[in-house]
Protein backbone atom coordinates (compact mmCIF):
# COMPACT_ATOMS: atom_id res chain seq x y z
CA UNK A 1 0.00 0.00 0.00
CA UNK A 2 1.68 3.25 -0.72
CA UNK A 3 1.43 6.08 1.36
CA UNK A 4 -1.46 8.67 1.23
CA UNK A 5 -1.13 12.23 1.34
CA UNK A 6 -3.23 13.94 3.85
CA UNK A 7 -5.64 16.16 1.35
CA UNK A 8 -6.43 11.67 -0.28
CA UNK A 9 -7.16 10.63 3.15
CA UNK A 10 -9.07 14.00 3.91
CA UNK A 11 -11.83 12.63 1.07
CA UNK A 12 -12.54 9.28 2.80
CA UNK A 13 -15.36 9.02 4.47
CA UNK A 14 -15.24 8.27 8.19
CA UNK A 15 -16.29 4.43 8.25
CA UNK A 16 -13.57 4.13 5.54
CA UNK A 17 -10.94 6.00 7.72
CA UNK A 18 -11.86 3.64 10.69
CA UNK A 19 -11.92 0.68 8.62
CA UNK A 20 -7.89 1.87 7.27
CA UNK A 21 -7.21 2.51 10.85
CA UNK A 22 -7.86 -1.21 11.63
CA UNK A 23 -6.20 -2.33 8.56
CA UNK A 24 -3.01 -0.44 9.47
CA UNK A 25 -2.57 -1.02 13.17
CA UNK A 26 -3.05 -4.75 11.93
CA UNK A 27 -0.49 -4.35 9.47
CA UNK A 28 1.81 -2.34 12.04
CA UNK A 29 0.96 -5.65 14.40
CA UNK A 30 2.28 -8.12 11.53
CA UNK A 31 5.19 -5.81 10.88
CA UNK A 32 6.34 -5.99 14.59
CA UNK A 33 5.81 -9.89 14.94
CA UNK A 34 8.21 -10.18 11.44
CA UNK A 35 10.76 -8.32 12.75
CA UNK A 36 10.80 -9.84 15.93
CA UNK A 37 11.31 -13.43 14.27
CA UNK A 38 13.48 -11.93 11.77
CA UNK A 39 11.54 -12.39 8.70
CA UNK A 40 10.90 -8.18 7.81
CA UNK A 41 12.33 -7.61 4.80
CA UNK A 42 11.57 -3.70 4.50
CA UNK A 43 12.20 -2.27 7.86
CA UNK A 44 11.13 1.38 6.47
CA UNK A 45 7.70 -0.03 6.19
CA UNK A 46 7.32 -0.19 10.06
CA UNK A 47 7.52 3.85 9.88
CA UNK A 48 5.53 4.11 7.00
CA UNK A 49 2.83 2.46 8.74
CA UNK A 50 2.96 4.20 11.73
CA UNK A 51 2.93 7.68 9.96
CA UNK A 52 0.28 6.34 7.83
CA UNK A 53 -2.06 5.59 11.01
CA UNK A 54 -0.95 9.25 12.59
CA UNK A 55 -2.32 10.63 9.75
CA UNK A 56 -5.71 8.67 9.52
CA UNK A 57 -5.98 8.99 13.72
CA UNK A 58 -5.72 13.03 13.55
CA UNK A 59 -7.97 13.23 10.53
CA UNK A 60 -10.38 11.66 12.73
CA UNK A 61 -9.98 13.68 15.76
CA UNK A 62 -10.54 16.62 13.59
CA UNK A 63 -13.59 15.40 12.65
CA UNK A 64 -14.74 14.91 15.90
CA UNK A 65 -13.69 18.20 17.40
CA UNK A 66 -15.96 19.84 14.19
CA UNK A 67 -18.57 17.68 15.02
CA UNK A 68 -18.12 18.36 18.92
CA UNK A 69 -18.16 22.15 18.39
CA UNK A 70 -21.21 22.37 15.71
């Protein structure tokens, strides 16, 4: 999966964002388990992912604070 720009994930809809979110922690879960048996081949991934989820988790925090101020 390559990595999506803020303004891409900005056009999801929120059940879409949550269902990424779950997809990515997942993947960040499988990425940790690799490494710790020494089977991750692309280490860089691991920060990918984890900038990836920042990105998805803050988009959704926005959306709550609009919603919580409206």
């Amino acid at each position: 999966m390559p990595e999506t720009k803020a303004k891409e994930i900005r056009e999801l809809t929120t059940e879409e964002l949550q269902r990424q979110l779950v997809e990515l922690k997942q993947e960040a879960l499988n990425l940790r388990l690799q490494q710790a048996t020494g089977q991750l081949e692309n280490s860089a991934r691991i920060k990918l992912v984890r900038r990836e989820t920042a990105r998805v988790m803050t988009i959704l925090s926005e959306r709550r604070n609009q919603a919580a101020a409206e």
